[in-house]
C-alpha atoms as a PDB file:
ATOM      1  CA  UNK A   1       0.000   0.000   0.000  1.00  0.00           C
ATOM      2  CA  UNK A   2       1.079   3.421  -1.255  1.00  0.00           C
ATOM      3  CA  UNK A   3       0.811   6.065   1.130  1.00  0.00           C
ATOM      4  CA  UNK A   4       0.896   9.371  -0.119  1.00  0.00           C
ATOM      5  CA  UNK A   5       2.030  12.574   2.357  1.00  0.00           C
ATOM      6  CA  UNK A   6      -1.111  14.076   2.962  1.00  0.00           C
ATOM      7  CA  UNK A   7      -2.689  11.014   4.486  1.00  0.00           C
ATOM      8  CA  UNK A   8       0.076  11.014   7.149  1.00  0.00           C
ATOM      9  CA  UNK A   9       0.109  14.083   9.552  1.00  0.00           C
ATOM     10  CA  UNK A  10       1.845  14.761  12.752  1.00  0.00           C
ATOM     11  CA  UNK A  11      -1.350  15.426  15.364  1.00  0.00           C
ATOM     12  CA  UNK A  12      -1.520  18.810  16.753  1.00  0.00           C
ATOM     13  CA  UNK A  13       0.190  19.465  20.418  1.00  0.00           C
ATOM     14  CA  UNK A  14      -3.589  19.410  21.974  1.00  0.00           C
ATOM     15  CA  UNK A  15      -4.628  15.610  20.718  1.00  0.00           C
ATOM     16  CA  UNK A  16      -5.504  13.943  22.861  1.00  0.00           C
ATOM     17  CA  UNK A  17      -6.241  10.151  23.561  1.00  0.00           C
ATOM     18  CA  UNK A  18      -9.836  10.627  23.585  1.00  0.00           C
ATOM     19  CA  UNK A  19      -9.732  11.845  20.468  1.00  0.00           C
ATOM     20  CA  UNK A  20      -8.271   8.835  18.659  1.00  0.00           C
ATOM     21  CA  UNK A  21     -10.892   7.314  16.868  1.00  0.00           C
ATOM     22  CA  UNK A  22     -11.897   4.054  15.132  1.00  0.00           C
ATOM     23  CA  UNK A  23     -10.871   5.277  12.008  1.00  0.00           C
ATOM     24  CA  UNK A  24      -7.756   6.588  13.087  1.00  0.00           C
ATOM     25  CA  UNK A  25      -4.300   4.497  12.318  1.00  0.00           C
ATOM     26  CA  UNK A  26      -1.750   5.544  15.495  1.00  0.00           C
ATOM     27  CA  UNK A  27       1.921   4.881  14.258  1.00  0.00           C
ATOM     28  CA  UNK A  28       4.934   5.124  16.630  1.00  0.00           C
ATOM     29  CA  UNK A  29       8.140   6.597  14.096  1.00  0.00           C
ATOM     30  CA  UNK A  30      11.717   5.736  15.251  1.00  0.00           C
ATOM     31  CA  UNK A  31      13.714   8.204  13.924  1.00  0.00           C
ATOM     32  CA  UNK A  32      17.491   6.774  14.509  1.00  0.00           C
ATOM     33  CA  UNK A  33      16.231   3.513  12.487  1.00  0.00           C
ATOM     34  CA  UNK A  34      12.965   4.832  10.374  1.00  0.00           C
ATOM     35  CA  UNK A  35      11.254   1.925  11.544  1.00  0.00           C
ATOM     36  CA  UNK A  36       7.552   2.525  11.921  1.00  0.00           C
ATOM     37  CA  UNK A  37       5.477   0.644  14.035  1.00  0.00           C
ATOM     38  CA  UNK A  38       0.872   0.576  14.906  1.00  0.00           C
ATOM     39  CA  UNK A  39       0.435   1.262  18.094  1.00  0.00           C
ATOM     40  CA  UNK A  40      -2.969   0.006  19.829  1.00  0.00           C
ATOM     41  CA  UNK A  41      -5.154   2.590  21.934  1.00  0.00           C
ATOM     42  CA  UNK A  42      -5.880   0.371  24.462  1.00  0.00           C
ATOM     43  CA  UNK A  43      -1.989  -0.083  25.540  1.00  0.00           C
ATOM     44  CA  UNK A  44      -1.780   3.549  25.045  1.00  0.00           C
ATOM     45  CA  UNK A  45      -4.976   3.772  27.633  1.00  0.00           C
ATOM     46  CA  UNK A  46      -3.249   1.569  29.992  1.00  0.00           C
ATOM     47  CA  UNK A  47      -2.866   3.227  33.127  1.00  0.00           C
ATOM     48  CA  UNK A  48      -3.171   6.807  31.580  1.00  0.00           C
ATOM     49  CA  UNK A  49      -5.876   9.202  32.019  1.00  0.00           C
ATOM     50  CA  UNK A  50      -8.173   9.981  28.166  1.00  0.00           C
ATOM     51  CA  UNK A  51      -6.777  13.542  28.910  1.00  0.00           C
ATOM     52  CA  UNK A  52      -3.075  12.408  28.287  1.00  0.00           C
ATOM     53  CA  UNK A  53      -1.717  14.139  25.119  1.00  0.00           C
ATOM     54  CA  UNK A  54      -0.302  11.573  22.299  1.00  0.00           C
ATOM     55  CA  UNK A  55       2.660  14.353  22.398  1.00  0.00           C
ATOM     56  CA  UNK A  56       3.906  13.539  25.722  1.00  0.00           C
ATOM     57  CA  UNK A  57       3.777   9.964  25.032  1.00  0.00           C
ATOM     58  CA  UNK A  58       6.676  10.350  22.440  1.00  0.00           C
ATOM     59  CA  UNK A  59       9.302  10.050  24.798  1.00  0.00           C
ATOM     60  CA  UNK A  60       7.917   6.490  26.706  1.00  0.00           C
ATOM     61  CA  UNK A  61       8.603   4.943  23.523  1.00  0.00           C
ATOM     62  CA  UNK A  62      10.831   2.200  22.892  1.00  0.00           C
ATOM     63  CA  UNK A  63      11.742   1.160  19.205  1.00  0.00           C
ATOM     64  CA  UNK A  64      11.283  -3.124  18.763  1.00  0.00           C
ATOM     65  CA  UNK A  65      13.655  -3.137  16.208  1.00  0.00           C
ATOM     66  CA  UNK A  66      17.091  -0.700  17.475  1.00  0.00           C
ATOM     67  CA  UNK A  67      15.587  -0.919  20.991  1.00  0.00           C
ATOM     68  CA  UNK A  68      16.169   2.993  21.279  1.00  0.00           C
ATOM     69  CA  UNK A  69      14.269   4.568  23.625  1.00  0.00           C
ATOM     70  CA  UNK A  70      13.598   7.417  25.945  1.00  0.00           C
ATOM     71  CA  UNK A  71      13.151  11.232  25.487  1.00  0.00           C
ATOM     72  CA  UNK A  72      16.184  11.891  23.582  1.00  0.00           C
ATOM     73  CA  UNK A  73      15.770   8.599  21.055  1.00  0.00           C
ATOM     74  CA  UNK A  74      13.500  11.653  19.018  1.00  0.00           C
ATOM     75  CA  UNK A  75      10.515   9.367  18.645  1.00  0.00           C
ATOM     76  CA  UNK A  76       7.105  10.409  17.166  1.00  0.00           C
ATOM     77  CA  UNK A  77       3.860   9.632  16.680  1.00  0.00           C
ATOM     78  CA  UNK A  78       1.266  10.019  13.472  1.00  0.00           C
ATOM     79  CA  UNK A  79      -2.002  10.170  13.052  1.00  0.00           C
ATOM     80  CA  UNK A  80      -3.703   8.939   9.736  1.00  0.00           C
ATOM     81  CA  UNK A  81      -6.799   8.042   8.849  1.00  0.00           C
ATOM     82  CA  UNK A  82      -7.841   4.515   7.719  1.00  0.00           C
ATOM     83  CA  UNK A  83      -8.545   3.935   3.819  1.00  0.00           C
ATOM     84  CA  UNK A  84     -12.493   3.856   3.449  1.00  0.00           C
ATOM     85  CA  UNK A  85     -14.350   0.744   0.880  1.00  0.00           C
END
């Protein structure tokens, strides 16, 4: 599958995890090895309040295929919306 740039976009600084929808695909971006990786909302939920902004999650993430992780690893995360039938 082709993805083109303007179905990917960074979420602005006030999303939050309420706001993720069904429709929404969540994708963790490792920037030291490019590797991209779905994340699920309900792991995200885990222990965190709905309020919790996706942008403060960034630095709790850990890449599964460097293992880099922490603040200054310079993860992200994306927001895109799943391809409709």
């Amino acid at each position: 599958m082709r993805v083109y740039r303007a179905e990917i976009e960074k979420p602005p600084v006030e999303f939050r995890l309420k706001d993720v929808c069904e429709w929404h695909i969540v994708e963790g971006v490792c920037w030291h090895c490019r590797h991209t990786g779905r994340l699920d909302k309900r792991r995200l939920m885990r222990g965190r309040s709905p309020e919790t902004r996706l942008i403060d999650l960034e630095g709790h993430l850990r890449c599964t295929v460097c293992e880099e992780r922490g603040p200054g690893a310079g993860h992200s995360i994306i927001v895109r919306t799943a391809p409709r039938n």
